[in-house]
PDBML (XML) file of the C-alpha atoms, coordinates in Angstrom:
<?xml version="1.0" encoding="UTF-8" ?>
<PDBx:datablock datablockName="MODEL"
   xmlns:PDBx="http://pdbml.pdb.org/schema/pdbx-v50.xsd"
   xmlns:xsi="http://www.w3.org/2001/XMLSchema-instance"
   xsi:schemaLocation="http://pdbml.pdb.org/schema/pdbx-v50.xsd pdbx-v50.xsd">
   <PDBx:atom_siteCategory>
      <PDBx:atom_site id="1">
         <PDBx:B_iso_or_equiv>0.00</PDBx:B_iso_or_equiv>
         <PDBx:Cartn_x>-1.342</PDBx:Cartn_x>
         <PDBx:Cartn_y>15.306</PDBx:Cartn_y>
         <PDBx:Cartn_z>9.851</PDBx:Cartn_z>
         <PDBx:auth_asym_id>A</PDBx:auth_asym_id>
         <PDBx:auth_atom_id>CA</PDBx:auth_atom_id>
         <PDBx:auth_comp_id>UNK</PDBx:auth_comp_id>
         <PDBx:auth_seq_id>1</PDBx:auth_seq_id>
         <PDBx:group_PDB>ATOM</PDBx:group_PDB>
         <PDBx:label_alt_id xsi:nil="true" />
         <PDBx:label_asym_id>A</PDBx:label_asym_id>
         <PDBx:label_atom_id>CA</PDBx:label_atom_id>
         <PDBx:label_comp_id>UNK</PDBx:label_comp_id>
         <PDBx:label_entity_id>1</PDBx:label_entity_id>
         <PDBx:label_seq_id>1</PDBx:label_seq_id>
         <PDBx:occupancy>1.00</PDBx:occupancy>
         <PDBx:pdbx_PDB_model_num>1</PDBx:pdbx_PDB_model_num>
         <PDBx:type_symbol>C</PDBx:type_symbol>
      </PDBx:atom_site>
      <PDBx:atom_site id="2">
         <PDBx:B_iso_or_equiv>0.00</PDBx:B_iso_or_equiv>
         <PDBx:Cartn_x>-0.181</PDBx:Cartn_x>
         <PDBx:Cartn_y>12.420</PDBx:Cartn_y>
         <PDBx:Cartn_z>6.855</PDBx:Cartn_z>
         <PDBx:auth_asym_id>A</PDBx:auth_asym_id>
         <PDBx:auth_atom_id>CA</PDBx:auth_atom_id>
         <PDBx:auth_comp_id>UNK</PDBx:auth_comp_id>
         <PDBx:auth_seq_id>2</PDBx:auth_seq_id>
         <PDBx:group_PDB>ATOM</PDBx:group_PDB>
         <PDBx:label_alt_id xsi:nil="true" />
         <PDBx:label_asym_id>A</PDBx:label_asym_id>
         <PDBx:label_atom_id>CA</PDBx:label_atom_id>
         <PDBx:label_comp_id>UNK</PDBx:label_comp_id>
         <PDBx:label_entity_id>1</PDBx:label_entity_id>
         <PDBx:label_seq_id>2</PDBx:label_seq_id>
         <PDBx:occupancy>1.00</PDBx:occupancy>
         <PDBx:pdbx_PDB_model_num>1</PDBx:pdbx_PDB_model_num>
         <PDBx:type_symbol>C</PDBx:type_symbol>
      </PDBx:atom_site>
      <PDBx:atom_site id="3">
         <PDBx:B_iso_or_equiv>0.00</PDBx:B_iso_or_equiv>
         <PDBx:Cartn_x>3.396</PDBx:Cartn_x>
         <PDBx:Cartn_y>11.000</PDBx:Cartn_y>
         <PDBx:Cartn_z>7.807</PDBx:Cartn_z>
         <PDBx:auth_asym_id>A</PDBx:auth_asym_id>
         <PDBx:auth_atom_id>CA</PDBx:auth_atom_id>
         <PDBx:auth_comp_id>UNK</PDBx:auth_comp_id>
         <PDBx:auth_seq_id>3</PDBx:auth_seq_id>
         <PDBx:group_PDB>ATOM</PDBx:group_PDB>
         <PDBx:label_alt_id xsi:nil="true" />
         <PDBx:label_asym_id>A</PDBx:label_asym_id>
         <PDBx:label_atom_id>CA</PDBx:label_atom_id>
         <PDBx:label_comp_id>UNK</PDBx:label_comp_id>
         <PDBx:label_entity_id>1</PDBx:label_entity_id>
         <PDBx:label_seq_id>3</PDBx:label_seq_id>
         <PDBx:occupancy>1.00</PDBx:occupancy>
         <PDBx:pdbx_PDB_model_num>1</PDBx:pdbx_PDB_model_num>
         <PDBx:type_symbol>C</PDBx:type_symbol>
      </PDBx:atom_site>
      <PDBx:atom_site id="4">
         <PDBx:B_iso_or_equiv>0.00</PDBx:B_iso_or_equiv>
         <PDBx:Cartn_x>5.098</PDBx:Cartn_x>
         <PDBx:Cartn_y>12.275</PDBx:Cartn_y>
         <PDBx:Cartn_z>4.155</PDBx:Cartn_z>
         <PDBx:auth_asym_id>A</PDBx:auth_asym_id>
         <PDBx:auth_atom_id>CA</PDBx:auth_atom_id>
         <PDBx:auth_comp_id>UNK</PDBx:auth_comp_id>
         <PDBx:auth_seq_id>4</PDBx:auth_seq_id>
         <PDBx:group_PDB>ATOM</PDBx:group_PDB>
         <PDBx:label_alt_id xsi:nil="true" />
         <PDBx:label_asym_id>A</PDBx:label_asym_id>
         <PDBx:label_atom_id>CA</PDBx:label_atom_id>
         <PDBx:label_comp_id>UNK</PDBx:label_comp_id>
         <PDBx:label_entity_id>1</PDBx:label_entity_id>
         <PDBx:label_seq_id>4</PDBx:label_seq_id>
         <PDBx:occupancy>1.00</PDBx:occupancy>
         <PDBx:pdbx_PDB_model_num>1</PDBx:pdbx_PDB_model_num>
         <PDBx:type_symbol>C</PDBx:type_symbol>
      </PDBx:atom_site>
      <PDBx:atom_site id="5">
         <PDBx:B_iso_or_equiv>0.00</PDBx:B_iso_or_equiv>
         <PDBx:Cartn_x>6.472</PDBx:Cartn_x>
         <PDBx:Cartn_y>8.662</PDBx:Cartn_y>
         <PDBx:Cartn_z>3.692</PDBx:Cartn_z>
         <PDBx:auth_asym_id>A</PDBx:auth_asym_id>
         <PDBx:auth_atom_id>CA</PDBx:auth_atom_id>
         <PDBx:auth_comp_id>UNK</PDBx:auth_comp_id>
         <PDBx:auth_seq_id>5</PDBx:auth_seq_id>
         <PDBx:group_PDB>ATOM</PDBx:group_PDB>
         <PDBx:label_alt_id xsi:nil="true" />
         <PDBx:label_asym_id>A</PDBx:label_asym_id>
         <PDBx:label_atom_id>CA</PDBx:label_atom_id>
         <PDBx:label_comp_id>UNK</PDBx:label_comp_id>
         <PDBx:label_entity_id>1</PDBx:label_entity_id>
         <PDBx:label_seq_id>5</PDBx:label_seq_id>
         <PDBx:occupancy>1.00</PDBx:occupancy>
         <PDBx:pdbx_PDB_model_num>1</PDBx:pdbx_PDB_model_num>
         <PDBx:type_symbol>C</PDBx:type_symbol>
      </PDBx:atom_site>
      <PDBx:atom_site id="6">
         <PDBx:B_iso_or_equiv>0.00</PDBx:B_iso_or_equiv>
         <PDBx:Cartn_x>4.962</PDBx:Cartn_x>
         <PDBx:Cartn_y>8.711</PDBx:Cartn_y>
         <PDBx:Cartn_z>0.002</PDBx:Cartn_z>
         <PDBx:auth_asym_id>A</PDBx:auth_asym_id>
         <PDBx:auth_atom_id>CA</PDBx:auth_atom_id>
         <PDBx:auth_comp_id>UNK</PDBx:auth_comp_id>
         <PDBx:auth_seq_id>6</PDBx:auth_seq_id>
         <PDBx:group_PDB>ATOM</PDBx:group_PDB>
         <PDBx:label_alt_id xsi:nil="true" />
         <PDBx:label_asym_id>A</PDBx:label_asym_id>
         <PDBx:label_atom_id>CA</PDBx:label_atom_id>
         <PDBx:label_comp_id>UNK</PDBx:label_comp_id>
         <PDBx:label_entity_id>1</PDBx:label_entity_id>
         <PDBx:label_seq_id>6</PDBx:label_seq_id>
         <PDBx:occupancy>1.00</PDBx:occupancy>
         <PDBx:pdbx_PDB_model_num>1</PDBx:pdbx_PDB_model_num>
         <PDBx:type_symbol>C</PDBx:type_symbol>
      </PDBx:atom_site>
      <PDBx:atom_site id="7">
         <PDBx:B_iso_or_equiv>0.00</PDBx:B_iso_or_equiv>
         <PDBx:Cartn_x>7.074</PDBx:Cartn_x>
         <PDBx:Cartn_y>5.878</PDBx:Cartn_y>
         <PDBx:Cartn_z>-1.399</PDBx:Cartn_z>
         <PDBx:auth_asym_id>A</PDBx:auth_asym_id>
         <PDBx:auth_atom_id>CA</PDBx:auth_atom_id>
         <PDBx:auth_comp_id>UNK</PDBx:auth_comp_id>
         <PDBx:auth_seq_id>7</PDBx:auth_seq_id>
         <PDBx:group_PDB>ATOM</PDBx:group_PDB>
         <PDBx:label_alt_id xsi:nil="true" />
         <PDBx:label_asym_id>A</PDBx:label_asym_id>
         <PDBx:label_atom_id>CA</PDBx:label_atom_id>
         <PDBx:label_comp_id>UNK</PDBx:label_comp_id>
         <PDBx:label_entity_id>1</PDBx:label_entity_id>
         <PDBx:label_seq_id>7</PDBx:label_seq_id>
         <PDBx:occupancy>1.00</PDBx:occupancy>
         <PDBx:pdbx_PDB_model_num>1</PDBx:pdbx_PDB_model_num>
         <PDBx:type_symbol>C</PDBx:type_symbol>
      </PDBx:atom_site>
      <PDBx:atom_site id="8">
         <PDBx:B_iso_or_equiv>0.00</PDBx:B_iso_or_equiv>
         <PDBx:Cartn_x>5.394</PDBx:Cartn_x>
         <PDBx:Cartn_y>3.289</PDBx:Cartn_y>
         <PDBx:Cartn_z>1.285</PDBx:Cartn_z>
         <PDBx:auth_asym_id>A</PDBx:auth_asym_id>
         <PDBx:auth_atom_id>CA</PDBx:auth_atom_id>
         <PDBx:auth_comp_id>UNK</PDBx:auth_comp_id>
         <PDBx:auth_seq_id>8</PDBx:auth_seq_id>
         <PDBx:group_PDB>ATOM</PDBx:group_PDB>
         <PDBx:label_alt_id xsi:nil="true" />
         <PDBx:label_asym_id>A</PDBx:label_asym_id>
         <PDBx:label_atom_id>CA</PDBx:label_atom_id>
         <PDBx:label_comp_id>UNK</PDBx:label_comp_id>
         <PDBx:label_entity_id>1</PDBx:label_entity_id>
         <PDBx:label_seq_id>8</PDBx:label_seq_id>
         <PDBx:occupancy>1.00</PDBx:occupancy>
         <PDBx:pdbx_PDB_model_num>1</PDBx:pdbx_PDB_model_num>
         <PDBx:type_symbol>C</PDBx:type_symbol>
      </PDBx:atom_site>
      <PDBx:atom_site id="9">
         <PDBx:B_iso_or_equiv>0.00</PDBx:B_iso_or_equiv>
         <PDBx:Cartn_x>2.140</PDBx:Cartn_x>
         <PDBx:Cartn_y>4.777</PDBx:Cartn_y>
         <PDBx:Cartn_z>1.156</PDBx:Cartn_z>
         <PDBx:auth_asym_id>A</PDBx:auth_asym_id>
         <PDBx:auth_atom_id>CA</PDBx:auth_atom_id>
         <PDBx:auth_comp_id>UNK</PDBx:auth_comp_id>
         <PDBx:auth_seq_id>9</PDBx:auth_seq_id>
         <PDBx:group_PDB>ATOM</PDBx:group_PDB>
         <PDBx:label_alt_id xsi:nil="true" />
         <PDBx:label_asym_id>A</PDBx:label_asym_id>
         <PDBx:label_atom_id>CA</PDBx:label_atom_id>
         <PDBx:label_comp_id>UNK</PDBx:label_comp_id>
         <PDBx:label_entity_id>1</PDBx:label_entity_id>
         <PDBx:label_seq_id>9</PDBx:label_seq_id>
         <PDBx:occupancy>1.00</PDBx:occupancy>
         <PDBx:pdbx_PDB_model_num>1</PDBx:pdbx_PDB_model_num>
         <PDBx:type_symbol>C</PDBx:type_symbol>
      </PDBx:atom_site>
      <PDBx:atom_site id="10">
         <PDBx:B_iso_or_equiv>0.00</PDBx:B_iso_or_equiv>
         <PDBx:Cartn_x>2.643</PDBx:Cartn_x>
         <PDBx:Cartn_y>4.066</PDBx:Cartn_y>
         <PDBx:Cartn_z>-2.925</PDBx:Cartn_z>
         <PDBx:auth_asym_id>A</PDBx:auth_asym_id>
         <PDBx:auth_atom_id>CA</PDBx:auth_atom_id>
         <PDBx:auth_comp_id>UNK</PDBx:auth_comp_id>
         <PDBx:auth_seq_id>10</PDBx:auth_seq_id>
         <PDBx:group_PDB>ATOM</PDBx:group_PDB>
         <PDBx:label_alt_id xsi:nil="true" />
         <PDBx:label_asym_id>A</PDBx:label_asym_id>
         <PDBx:label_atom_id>CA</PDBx:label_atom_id>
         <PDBx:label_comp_id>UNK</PDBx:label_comp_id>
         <PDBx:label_entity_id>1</PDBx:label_entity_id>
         <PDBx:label_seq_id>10</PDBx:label_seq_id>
         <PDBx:occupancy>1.00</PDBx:occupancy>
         <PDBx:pdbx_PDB_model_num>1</PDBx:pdbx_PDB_model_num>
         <PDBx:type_symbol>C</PDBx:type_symbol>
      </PDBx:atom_site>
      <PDBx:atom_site id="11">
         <PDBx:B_iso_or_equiv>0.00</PDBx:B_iso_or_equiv>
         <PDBx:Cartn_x>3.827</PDBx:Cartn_x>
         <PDBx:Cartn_y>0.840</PDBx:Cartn_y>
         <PDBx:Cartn_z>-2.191</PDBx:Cartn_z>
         <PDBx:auth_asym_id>A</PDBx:auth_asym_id>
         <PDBx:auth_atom_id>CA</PDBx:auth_atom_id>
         <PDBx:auth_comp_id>UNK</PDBx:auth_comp_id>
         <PDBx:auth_seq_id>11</PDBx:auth_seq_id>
         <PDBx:group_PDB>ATOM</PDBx:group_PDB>
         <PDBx:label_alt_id xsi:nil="true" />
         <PDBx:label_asym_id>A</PDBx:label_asym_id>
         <PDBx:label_atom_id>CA</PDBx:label_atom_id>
         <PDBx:label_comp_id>UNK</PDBx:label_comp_id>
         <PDBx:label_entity_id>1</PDBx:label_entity_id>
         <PDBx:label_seq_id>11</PDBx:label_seq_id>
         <PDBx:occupancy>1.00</PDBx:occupancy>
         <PDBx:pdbx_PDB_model_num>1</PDBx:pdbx_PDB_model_num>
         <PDBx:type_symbol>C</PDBx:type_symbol>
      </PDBx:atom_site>
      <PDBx:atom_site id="12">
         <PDBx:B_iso_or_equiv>0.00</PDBx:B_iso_or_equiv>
         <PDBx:Cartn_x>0.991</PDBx:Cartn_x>
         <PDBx:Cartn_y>-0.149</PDBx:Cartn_y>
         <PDBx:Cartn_z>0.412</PDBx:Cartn_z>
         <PDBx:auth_asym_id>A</PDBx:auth_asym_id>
         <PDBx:auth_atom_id>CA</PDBx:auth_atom_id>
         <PDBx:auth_comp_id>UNK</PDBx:auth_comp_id>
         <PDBx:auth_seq_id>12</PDBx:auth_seq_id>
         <PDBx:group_PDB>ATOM</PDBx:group_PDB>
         <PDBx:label_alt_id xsi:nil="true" />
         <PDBx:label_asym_id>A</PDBx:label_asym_id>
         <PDBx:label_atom_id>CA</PDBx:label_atom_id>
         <PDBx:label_comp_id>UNK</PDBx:label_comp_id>
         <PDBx:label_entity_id>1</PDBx:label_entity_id>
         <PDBx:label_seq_id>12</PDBx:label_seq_id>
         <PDBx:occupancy>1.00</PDBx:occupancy>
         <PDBx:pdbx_PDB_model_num>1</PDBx:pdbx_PDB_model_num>
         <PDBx:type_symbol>C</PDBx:type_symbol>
      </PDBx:atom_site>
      <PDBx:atom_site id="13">
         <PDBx:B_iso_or_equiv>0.00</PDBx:B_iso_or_equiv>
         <PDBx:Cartn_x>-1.315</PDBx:Cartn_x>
         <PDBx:Cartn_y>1.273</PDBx:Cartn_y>
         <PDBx:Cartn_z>-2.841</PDBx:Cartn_z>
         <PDBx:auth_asym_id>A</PDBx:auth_asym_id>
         <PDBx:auth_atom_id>CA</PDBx:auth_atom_id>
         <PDBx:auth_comp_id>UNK</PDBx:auth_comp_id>
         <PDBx:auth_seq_id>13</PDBx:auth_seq_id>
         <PDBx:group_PDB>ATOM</PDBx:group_PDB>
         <PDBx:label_alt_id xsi:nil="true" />
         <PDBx:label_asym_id>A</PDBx:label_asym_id>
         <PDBx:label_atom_id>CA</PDBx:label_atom_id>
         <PDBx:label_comp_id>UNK</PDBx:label_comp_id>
         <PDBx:label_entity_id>1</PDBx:label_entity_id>
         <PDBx:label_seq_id>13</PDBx:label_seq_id>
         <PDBx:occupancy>1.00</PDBx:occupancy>
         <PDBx:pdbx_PDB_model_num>1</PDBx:pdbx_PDB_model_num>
         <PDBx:type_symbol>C</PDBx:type_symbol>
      </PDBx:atom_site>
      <PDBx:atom_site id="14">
         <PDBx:B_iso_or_equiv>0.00</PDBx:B_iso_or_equiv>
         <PDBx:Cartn_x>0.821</PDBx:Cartn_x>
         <PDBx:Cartn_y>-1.206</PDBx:Cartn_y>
         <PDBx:Cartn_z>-5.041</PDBx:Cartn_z>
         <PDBx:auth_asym_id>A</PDBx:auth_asym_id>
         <PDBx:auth_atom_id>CA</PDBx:auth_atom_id>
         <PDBx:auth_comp_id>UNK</PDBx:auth_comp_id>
         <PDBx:auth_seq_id>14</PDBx:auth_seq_id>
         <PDBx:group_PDB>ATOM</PDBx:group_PDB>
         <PDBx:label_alt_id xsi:nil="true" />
         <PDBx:label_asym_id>A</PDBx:label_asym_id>
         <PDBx:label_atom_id>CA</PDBx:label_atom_id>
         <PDBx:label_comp_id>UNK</PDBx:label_comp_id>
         <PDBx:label_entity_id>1</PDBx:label_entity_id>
         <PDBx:label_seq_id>14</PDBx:label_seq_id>
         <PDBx:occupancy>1.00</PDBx:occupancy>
         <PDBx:pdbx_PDB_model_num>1</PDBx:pdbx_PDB_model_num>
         <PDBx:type_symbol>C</PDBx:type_symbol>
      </PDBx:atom_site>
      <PDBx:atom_site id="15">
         <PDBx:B_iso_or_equiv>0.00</PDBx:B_iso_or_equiv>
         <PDBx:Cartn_x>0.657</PDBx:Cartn_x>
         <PDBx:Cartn_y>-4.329</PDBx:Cartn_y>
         <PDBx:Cartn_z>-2.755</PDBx:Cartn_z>
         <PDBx:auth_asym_id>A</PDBx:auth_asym_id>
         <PDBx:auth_atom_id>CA</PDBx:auth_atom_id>
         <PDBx:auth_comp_id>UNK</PDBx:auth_comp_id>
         <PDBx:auth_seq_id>15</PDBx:auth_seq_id>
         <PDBx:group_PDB>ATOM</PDBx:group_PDB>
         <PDBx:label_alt_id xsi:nil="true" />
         <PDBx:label_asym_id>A</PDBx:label_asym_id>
         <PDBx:label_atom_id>CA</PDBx:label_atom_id>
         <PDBx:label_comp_id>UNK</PDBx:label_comp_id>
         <PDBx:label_entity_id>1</PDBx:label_entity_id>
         <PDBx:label_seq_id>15</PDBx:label_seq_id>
         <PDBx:occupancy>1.00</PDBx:occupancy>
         <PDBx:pdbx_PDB_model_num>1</PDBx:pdbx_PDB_model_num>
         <PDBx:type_symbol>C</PDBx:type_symbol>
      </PDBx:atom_site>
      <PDBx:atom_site id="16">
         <PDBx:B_iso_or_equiv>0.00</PDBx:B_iso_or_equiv>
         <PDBx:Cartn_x>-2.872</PDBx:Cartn_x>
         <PDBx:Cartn_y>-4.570</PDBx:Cartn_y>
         <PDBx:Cartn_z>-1.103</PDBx:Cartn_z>
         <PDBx:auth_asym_id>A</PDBx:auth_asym_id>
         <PDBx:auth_atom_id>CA</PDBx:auth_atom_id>
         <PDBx:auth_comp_id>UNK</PDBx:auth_comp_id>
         <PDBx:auth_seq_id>16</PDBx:auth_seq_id>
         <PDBx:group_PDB>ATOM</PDBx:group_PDB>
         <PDBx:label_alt_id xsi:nil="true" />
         <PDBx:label_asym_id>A</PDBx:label_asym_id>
         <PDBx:label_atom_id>CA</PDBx:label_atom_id>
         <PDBx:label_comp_id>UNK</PDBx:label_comp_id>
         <PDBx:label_entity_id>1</PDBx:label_entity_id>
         <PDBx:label_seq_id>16</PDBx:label_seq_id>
         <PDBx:occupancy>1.00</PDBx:occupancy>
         <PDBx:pdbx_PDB_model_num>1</PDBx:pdbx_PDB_model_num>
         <PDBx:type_symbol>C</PDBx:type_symbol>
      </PDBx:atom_site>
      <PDBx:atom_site id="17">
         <PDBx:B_iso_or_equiv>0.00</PDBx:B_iso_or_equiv>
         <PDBx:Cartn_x>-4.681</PDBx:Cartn_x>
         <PDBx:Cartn_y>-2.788</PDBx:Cartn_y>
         <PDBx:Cartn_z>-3.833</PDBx:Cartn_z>
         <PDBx:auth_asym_id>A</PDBx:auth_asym_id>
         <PDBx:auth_atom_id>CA</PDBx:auth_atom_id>
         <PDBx:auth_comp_id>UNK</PDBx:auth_comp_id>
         <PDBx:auth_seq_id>17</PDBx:auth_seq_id>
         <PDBx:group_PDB>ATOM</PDBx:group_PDB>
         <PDBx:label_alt_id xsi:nil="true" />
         <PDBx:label_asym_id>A</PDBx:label_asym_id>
         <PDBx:label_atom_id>CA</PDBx:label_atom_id>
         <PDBx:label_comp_id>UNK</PDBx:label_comp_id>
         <PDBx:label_entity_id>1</PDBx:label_entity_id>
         <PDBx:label_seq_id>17</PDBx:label_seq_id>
         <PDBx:occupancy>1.00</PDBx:occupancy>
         <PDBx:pdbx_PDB_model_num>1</PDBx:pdbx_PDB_model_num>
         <PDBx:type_symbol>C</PDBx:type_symbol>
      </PDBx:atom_site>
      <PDBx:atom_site id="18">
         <PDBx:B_iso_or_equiv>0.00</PDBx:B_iso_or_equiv>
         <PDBx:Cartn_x>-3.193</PDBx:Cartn_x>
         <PDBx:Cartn_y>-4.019</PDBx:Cartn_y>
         <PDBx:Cartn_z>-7.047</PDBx:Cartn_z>
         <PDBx:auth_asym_id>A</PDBx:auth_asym_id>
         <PDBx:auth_atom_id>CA</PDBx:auth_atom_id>
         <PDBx:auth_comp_id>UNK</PDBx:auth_comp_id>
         <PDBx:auth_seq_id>18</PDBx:auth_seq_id>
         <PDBx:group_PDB>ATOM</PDBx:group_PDB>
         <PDBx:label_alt_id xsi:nil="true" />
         <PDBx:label_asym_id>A</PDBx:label_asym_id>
         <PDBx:label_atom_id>CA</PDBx:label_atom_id>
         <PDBx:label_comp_id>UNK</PDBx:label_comp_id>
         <PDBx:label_entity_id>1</PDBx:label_entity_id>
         <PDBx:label_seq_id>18</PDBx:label_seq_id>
         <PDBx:occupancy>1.00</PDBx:occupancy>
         <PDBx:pdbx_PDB_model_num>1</PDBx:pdbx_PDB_model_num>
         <PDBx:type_symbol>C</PDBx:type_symbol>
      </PDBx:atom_site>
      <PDBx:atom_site id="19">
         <PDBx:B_iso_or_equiv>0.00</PDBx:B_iso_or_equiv>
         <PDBx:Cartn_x>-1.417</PDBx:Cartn_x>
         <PDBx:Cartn_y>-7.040</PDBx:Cartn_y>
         <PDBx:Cartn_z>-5.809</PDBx:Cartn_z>
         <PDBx:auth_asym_id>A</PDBx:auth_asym_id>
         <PDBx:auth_atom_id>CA</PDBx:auth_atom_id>
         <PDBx:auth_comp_id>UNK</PDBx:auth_comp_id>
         <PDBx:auth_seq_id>19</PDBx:auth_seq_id>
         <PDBx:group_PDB>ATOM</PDBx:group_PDB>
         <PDBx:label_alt_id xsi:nil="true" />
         <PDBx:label_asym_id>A</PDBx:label_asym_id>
         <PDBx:label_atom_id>CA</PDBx:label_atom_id>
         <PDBx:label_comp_id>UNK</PDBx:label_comp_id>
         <PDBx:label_entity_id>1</PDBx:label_entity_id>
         <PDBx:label_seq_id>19</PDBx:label_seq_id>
         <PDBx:occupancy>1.00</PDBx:occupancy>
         <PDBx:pdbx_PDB_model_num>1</PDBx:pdbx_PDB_model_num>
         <PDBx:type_symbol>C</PDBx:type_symbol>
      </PDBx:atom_site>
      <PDBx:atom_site id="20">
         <PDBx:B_iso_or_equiv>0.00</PDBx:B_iso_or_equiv>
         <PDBx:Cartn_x>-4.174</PDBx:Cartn_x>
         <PDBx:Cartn_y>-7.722</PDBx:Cartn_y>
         <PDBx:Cartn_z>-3.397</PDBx:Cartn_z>
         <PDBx:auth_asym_id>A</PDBx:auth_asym_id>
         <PDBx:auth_atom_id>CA</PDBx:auth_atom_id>
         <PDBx:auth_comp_id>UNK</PDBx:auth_comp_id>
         <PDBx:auth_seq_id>20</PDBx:auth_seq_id>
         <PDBx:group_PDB>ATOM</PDBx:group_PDB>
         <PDBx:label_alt_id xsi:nil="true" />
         <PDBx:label_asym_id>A</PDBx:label_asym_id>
         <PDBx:label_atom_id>CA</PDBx:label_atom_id>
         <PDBx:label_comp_id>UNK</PDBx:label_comp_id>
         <PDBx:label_entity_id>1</PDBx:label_entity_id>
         <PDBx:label_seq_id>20</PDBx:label_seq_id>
         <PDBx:occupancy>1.00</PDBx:occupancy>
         <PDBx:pdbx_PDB_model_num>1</PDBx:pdbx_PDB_model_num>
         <PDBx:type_symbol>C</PDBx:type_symbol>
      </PDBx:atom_site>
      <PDBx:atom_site id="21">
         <PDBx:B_iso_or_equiv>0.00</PDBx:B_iso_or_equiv>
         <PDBx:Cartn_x>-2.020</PDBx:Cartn_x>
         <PDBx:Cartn_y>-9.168</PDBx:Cartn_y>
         <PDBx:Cartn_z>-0.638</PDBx:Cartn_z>
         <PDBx:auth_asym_id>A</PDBx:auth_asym_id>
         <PDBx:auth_atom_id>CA</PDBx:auth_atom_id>
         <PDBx:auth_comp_id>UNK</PDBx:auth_comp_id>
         <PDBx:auth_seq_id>21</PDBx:auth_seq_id>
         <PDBx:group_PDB>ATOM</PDBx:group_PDB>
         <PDBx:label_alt_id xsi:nil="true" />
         <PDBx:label_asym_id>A</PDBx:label_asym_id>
         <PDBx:label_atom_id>CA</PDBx:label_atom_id>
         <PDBx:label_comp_id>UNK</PDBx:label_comp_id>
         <PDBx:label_entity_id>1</PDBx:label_entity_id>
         <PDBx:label_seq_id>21</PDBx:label_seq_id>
         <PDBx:occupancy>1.00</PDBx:occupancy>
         <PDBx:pdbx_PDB_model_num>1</PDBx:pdbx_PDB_model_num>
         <PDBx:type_symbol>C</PDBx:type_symbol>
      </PDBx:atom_site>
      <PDBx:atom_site id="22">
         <PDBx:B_iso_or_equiv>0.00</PDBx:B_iso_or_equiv>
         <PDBx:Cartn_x>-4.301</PDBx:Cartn_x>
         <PDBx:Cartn_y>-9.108</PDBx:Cartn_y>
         <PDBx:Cartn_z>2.455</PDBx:Cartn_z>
         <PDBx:auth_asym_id>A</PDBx:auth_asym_id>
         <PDBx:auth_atom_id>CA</PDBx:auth_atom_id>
         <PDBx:auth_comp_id>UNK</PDBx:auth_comp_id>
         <PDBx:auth_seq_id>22</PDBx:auth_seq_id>
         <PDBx:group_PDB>ATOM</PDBx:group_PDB>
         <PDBx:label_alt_id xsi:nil="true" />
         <PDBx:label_asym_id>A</PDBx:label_asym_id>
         <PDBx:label_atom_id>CA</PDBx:label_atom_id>
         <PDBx:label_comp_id>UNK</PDBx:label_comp_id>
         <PDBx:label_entity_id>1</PDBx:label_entity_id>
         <PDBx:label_seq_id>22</PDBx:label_seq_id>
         <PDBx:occupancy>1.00</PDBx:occupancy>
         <PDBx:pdbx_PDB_model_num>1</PDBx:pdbx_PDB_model_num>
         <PDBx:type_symbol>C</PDBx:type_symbol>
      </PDBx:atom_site>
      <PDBx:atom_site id="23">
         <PDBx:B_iso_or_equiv>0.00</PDBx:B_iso_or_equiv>
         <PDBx:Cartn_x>-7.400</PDBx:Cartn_x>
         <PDBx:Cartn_y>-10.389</PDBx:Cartn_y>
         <PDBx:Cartn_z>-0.036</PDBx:Cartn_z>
         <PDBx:auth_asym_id>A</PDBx:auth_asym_id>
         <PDBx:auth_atom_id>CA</PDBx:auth_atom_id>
         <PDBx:auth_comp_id>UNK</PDBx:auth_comp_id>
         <PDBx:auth_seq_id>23</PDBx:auth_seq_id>
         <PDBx:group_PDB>ATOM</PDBx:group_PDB>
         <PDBx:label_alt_id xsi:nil="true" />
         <PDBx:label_asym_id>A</PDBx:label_asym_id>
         <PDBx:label_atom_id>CA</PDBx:label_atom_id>
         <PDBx:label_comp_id>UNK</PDBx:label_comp_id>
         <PDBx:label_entity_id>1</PDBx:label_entity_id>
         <PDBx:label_seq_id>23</PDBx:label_seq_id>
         <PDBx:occupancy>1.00</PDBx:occupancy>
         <PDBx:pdbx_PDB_model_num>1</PDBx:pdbx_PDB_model_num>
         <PDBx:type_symbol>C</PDBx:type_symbol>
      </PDBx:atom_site>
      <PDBx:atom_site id="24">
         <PDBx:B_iso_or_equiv>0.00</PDBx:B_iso_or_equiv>
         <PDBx:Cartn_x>-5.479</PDBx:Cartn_x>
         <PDBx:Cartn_y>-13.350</PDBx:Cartn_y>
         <PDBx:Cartn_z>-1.266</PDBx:Cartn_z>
         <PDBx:auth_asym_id>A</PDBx:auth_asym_id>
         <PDBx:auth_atom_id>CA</PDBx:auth_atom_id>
         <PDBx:auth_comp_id>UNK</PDBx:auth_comp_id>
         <PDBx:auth_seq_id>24</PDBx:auth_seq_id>
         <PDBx:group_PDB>ATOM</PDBx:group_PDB>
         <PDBx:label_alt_id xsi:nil="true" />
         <PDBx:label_asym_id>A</PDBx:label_asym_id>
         <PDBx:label_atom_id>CA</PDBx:label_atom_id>
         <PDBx:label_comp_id>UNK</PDBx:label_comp_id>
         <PDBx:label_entity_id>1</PDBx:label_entity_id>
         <PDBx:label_seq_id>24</PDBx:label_seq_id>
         <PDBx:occupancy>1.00</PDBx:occupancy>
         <PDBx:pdbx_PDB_model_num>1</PDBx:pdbx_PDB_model_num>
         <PDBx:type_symbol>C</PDBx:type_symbol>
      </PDBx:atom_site>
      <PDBx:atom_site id="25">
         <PDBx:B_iso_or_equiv>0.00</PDBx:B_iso_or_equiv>
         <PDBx:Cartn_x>-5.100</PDBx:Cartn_x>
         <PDBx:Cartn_y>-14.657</PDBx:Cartn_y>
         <PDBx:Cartn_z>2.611</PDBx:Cartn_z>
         <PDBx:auth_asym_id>A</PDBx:auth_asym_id>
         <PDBx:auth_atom_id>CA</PDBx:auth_atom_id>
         <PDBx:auth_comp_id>UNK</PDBx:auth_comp_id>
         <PDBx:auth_seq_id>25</PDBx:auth_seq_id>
         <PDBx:group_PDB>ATOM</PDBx:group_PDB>
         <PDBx:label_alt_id xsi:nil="true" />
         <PDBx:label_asym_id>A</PDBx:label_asym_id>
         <PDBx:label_atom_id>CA</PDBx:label_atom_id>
         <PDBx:label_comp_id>UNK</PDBx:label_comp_id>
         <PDBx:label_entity_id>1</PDBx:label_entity_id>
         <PDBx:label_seq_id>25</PDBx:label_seq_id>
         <PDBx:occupancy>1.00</PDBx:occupancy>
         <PDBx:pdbx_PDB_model_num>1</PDBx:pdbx_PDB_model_num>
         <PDBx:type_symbol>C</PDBx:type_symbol>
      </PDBx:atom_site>
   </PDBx:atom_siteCategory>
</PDBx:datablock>
């Protein structure tokens, strides 16, 4: 089962995929 915490999961979409947080190390 998916914890329904939707607005983090969006927001871990927003920061490592678009913002690319964890590439930009």
């Amino acid at each position: 089962s998916l914890e329904p915490e939707y607005k983090q999961r969006f927001k871990q979409i927003a920061v490592n995929m678009f913002g690319h947080k964890t590439l930009l190390k």
